[in-house]
PDB file of N, CA and C in Angstrom:
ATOM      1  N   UNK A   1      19.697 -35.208 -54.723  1.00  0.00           N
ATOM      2  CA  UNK A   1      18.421 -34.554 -54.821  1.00  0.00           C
ATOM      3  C   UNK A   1      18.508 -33.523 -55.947  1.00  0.00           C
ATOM      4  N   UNK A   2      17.418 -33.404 -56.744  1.00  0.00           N
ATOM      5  CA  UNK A   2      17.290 -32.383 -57.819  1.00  0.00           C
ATOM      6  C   UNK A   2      15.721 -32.238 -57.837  1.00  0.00           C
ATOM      7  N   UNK A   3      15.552 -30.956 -58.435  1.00  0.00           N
ATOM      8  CA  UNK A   3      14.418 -30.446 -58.596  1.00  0.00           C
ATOM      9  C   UNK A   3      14.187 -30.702 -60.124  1.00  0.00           C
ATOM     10  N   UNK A   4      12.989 -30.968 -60.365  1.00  0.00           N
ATOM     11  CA  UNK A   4      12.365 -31.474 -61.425  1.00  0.00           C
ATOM     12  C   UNK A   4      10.548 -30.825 -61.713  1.00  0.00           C
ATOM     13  N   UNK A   5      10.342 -31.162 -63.018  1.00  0.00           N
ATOM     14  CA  UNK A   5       9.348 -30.500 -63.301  1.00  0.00           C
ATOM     15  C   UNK A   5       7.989 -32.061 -63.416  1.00  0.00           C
ATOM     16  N   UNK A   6       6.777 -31.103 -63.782  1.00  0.00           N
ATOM     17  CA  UNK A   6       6.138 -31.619 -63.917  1.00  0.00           C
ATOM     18  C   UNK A   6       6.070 -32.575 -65.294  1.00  0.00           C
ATOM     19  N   UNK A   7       6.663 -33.057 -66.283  1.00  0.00           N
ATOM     20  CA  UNK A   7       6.714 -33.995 -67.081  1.00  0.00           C
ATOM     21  C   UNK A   7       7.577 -34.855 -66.074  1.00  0.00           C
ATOM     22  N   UNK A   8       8.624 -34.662 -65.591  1.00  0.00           N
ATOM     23  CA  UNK A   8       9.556 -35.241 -65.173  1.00  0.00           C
ATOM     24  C   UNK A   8       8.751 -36.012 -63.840  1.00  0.00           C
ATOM     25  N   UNK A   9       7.993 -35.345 -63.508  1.00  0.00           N
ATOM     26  CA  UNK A   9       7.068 -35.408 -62.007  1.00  0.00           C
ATOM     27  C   UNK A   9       6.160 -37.160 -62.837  1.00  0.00           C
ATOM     28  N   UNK A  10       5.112 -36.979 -63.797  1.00  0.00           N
ATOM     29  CA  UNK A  10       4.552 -37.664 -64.286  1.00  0.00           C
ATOM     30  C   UNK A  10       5.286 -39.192 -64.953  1.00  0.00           C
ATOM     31  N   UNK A  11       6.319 -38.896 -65.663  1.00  0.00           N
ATOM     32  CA  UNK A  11       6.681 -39.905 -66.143  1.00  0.00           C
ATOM     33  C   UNK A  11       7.729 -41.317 -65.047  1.00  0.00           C
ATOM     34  N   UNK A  12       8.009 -40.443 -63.738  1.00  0.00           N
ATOM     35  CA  UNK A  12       8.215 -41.317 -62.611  1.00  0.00           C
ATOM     36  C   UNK A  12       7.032 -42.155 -61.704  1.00  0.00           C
ATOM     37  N   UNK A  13       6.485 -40.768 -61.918  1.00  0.00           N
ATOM     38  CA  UNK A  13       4.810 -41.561 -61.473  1.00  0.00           C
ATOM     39  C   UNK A  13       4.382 -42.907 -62.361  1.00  0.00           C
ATOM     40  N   UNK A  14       4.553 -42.760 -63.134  1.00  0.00           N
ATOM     41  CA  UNK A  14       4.441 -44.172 -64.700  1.00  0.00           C
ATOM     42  C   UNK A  14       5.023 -45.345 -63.917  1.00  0.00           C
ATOM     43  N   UNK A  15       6.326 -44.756 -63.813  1.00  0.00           N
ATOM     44  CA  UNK A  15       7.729 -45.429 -63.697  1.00  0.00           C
ATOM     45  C   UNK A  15       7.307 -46.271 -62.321  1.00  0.00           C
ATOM     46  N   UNK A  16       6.328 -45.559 -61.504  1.00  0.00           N
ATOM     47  CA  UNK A  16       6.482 -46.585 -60.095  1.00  0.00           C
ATOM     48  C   UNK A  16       6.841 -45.665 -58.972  1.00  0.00           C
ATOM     49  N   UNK A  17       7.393 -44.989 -59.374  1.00  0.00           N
ATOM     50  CA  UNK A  17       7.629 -43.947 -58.022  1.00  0.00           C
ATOM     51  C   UNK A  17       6.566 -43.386 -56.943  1.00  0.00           C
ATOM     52  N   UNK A  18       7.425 -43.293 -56.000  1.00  0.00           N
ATOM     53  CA  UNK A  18       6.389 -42.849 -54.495  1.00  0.00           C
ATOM     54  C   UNK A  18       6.690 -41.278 -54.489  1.00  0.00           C
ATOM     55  N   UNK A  19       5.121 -40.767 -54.095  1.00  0.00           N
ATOM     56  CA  UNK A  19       5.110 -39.366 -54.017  1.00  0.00           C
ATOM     57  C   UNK A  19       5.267 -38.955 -52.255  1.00  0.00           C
ATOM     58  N   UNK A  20       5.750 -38.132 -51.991  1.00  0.00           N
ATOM     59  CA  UNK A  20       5.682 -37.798 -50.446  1.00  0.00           C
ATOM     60  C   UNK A  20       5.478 -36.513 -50.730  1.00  0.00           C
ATOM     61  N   UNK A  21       4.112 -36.123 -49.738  1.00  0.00           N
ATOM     62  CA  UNK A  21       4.215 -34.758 -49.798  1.00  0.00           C
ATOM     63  C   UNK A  21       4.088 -34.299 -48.232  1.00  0.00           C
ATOM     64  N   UNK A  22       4.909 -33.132 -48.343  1.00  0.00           N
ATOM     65  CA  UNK A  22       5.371 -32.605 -46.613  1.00  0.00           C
ATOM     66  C   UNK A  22       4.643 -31.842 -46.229  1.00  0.00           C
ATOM     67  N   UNK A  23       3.673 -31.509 -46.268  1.00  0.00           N
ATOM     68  CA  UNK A  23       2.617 -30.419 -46.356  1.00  0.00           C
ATOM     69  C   UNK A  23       2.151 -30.851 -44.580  1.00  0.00           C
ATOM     70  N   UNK A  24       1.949 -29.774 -43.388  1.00  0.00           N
ATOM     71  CA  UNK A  24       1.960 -30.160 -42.424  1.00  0.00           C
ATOM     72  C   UNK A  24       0.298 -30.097 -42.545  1.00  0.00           C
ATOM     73  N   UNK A  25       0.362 -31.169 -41.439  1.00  0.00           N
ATOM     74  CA  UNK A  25      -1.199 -31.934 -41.672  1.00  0.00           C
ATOM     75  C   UNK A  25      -2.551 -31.242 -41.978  1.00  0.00           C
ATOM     76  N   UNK A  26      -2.822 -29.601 -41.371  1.00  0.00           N
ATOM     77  CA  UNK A  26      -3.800 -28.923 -41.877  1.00  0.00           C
ATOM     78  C   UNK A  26      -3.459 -28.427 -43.370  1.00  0.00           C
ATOM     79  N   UNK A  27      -2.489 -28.703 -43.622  1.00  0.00           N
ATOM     80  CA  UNK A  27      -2.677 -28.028 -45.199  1.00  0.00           C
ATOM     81  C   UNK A  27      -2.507 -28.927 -46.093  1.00  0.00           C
ATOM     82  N   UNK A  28      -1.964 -30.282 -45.716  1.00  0.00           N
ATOM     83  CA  UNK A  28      -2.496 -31.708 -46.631  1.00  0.00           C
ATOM     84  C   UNK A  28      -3.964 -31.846 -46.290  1.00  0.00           C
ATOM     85  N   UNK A  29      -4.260 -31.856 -45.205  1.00  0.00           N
ATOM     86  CA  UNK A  29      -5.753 -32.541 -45.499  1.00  0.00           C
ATOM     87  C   UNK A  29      -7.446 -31.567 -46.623  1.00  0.00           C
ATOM     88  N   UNK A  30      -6.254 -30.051 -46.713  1.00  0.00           N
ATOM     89  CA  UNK A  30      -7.273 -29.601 -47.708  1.00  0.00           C
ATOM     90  C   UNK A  30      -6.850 -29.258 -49.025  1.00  0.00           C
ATOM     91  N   UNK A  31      -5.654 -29.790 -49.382  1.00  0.00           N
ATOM     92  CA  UNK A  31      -5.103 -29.775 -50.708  1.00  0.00           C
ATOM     93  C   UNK A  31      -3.697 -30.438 -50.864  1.00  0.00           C
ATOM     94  N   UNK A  32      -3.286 -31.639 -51.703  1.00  0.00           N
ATOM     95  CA  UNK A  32      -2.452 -32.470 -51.704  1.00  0.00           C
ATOM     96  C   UNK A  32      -2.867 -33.223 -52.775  1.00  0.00           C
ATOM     97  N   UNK A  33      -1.602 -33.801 -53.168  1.00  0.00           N
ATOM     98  CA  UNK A  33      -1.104 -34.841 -54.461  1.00  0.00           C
ATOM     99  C   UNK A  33      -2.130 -36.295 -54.319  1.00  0.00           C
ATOM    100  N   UNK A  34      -3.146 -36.091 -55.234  1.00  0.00           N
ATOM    101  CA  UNK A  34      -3.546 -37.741 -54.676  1.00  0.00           C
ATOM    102  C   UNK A  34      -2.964 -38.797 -54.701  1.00  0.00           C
ATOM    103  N   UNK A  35      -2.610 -39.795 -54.255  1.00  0.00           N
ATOM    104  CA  UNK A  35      -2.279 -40.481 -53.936  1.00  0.00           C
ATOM    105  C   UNK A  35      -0.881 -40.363 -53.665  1.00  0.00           C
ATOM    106  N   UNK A  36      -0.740 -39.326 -53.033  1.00  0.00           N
ATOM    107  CA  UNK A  36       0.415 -38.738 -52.426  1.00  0.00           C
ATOM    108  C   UNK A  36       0.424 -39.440 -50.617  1.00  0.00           C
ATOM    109  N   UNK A  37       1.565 -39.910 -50.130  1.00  0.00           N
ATOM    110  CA  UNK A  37       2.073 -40.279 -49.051  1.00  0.00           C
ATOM    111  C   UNK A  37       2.322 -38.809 -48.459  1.00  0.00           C
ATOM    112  N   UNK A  38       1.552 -39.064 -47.034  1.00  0.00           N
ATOM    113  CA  UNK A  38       1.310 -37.694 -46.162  1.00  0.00           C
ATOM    114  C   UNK A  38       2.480 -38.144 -45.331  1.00  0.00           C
ATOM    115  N   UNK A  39       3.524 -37.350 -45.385  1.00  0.00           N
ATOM    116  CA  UNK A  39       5.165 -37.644 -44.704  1.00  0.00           C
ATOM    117  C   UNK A  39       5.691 -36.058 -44.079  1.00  0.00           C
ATOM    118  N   UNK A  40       4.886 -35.538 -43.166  1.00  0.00           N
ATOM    119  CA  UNK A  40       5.404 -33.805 -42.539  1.00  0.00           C
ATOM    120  C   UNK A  40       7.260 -33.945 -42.646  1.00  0.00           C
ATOM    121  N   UNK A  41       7.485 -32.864 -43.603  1.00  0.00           N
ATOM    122  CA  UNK A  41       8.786 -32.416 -43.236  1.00  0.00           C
ATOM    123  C   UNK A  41       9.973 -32.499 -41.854  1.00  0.00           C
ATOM    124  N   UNK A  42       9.235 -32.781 -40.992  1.00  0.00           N
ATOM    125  CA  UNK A  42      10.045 -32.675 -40.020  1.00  0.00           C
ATOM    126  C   UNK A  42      10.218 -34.265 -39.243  1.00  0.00           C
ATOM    127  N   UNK A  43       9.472 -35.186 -40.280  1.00  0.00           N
ATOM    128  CA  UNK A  43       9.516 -36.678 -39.726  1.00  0.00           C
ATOM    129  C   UNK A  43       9.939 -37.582 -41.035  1.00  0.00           C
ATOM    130  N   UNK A  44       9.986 -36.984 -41.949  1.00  0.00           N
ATOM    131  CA  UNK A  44      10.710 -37.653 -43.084  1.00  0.00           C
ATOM    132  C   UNK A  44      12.056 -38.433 -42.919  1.00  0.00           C
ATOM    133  N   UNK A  45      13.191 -37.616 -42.350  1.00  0.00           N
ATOM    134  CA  UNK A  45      14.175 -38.658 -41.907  1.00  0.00           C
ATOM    135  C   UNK A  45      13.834 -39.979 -41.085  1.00  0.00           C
ATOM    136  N   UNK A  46      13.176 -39.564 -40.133  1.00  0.00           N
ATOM    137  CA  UNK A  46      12.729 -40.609 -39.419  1.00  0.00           C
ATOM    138  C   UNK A  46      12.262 -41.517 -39.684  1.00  0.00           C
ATOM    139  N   UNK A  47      10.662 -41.101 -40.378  1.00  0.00           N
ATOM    140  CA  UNK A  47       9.936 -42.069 -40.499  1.00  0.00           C
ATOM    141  C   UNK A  47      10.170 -43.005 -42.226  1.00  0.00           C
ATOM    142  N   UNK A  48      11.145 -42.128 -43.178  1.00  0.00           N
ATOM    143  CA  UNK A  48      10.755 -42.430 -44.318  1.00  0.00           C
ATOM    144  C   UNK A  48      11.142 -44.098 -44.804  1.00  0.00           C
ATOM    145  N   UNK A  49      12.096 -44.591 -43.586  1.00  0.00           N
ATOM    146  CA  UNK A  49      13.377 -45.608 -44.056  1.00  0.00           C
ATOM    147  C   UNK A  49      11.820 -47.058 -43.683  1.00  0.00           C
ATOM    148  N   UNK A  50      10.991 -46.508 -42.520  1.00  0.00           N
ATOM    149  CA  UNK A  50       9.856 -47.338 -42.438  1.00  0.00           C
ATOM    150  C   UNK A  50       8.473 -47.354 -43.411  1.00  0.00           C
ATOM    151  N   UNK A  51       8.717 -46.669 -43.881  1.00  0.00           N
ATOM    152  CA  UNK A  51       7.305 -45.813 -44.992  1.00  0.00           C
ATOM    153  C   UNK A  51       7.342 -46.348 -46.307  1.00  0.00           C
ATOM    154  N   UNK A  52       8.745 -46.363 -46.773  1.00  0.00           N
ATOM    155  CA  UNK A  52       8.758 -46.010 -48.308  1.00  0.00           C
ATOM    156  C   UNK A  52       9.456 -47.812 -48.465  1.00  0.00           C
ATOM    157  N   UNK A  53       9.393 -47.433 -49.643  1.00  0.00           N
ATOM    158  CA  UNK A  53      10.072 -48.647 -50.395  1.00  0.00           C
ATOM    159  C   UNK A  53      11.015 -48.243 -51.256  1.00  0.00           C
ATOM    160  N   UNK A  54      12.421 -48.643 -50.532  1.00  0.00           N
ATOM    161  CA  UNK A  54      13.667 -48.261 -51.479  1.00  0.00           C
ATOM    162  C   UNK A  54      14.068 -48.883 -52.695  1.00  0.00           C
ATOM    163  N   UNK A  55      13.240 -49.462 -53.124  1.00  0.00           N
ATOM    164  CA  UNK A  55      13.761 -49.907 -54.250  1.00  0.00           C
ATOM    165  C   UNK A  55      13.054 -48.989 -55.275  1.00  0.00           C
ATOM    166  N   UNK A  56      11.983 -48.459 -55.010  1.00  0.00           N
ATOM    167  CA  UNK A  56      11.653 -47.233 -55.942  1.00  0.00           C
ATOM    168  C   UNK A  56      12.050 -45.734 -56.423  1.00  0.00           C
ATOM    169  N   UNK A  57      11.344 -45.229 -56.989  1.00  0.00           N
ATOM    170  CA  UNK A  57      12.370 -43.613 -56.685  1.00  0.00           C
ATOM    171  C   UNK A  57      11.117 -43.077 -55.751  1.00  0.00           C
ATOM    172  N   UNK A  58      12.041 -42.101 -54.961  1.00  0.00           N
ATOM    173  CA  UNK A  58      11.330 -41.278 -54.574  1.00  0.00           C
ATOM    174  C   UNK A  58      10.780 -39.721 -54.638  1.00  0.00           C
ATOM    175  N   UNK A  59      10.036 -39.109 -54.806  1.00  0.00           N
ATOM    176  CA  UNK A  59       9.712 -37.353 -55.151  1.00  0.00           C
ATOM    177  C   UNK A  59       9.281 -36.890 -53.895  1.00  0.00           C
ATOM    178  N   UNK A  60       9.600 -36.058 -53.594  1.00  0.00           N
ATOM    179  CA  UNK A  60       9.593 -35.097 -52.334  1.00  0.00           C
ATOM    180  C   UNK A  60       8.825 -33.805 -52.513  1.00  0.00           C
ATOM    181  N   UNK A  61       7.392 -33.619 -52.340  1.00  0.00           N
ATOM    182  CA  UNK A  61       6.849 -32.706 -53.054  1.00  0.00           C
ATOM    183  C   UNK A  61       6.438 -31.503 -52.081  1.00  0.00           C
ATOM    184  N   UNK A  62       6.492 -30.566 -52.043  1.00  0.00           N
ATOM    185  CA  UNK A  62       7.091 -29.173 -51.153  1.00  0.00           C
ATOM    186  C   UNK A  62       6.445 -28.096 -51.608  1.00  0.00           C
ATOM    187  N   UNK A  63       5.449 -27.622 -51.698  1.00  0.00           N
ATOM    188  CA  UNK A  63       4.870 -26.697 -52.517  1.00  0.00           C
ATOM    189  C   UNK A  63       5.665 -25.104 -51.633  1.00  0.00           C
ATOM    190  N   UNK A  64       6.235 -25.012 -50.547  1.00  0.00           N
ATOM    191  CA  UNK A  64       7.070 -23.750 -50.518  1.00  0.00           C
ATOM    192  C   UNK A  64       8.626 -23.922 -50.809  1.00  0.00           C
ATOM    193  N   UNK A  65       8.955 -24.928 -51.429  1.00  0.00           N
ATOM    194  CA  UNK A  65      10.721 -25.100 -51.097  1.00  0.00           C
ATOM    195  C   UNK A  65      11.425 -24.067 -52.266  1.00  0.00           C
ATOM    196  N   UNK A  66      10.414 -23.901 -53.446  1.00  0.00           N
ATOM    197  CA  UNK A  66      10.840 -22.796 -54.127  1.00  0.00           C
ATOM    198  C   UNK A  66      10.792 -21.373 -54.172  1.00  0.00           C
TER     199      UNK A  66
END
């Protein structure tokens, strides 16, 4: 895992990559990544291995982790 910026953010997006954003459900449903995958922080392990598609990359988007 590494933190990355927004060029870096965009040009994976190009690339095919899946966005997940952890934002717990009242604060995704009034501001979030469009077409961002709604994945709460605390079900990501769980749920992500059914969600995502590993053959892509994935971004983990966290608007408090910094």
């Amino acid at each position: 895992m590494r933190v990355i910026g927004h060029r870096e953010v965009a040009r994976l997006l190009e690339a095919g990559a899946q966005i997940i954003d952890v934002l717990p459900a009242h604060e995704y449903q009034s501001a979030h990544i469009r077409g961002a995958i709604h994945l709460p922080l605390y079900r990501v392990f769980r749920d992500a291995p059914k969600t995502l598609d590993p053959a892509r990359p994935v971004i983990l988007y966290c608007r408090d982790c910094l």
